[in-house]
C-alpha atoms as a PDB file:
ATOM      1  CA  UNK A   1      12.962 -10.971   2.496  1.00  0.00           C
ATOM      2  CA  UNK A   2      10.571 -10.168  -0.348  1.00  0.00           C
ATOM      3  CA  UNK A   3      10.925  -7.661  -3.168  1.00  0.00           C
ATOM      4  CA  UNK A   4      10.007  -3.749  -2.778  1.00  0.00           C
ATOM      5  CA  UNK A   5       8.272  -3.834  -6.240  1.00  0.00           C
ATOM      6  CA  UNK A   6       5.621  -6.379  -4.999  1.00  0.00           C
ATOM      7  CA  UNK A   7       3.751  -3.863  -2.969  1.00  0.00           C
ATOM      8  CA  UNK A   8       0.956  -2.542  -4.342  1.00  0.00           C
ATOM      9  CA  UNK A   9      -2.633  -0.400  -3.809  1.00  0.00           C
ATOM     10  CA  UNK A  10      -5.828  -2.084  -4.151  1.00  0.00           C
ATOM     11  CA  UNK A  11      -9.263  -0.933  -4.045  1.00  0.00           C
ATOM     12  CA  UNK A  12     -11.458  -4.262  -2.846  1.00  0.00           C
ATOM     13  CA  UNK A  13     -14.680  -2.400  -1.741  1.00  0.00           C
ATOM     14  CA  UNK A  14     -15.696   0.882  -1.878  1.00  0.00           C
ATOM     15  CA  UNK A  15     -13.987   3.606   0.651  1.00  0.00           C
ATOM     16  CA  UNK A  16     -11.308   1.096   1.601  1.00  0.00           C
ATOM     17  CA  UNK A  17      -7.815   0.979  -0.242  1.00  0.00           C
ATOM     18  CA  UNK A  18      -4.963  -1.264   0.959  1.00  0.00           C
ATOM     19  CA  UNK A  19      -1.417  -1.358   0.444  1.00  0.00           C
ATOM     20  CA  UNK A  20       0.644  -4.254   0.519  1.00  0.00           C
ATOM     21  CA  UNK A  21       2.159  -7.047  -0.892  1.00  0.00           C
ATOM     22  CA  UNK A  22      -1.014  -9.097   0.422  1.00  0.00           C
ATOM     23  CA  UNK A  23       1.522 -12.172   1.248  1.00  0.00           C
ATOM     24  CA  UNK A  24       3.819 -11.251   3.722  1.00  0.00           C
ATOM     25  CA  UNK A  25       3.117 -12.648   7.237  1.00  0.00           C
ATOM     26  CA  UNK A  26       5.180 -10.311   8.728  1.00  0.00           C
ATOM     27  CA  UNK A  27       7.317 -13.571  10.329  1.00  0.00           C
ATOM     28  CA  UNK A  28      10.971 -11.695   9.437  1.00  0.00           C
ATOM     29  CA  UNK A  29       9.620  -8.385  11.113  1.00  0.00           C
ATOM     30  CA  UNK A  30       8.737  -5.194  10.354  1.00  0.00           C
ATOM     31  CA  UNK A  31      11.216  -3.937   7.427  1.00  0.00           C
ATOM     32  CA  UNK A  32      11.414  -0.340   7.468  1.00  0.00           C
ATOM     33  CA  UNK A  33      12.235   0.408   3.574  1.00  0.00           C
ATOM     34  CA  UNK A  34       9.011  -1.409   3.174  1.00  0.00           C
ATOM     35  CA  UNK A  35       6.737  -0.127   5.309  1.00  0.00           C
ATOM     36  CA  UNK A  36       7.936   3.476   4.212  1.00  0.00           C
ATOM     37  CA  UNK A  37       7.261   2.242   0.503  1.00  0.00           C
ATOM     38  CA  UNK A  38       3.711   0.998   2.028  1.00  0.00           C
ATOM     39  CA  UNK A  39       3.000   4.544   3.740  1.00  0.00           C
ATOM     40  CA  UNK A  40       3.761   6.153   0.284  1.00  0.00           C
ATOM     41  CA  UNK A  41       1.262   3.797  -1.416  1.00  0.00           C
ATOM     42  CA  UNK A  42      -1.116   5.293   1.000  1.00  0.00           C
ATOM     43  CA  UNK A  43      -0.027   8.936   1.203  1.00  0.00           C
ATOM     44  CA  UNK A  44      -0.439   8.676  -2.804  1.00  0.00           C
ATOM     45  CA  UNK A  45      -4.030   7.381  -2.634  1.00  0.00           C
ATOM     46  CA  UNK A  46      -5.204   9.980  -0.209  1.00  0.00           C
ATOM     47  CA  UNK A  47      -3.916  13.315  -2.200  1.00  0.00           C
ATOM     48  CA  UNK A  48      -5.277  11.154  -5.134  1.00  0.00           C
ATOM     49  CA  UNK A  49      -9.229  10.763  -3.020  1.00  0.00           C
ATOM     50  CA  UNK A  50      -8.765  14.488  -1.658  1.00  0.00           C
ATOM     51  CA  UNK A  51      -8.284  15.297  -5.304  1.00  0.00           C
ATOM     52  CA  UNK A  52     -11.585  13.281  -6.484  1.00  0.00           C
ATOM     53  CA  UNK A  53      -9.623  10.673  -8.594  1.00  0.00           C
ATOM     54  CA  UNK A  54     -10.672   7.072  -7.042  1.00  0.00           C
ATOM     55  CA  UNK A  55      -9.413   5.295  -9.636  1.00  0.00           C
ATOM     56  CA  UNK A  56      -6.050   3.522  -8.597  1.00  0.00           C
END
């Protein structure tokens, strides 16, 4: 089981943003503290777009 703190937002091309821990296969299943940590990366970076701040 990996850590919560290793998710993170990045910005790899323009108009795409992912969040993630970019190493987790996914193999131990879907862990829902995660993936609600995940959804809050993203929720953050789309109030943050709406409000015209791209910048991560």
């Amino acid at each position: 089981i990996h850590s919560s703190n290793t998710i993170t937002t990045k910005h790899p091309r323009p108009n795409l943003y992912i969040a993630g821990d970019g190493t987790s296969k996914g193999a131990e299943g879907l862990m829902a503290p995660r993936v609600m940590i995940a959804a809050g990366h993203e929720a953050n970076m789309v109030t943050r777009l709406i409000l015209g701040e791209k910048e991560i």
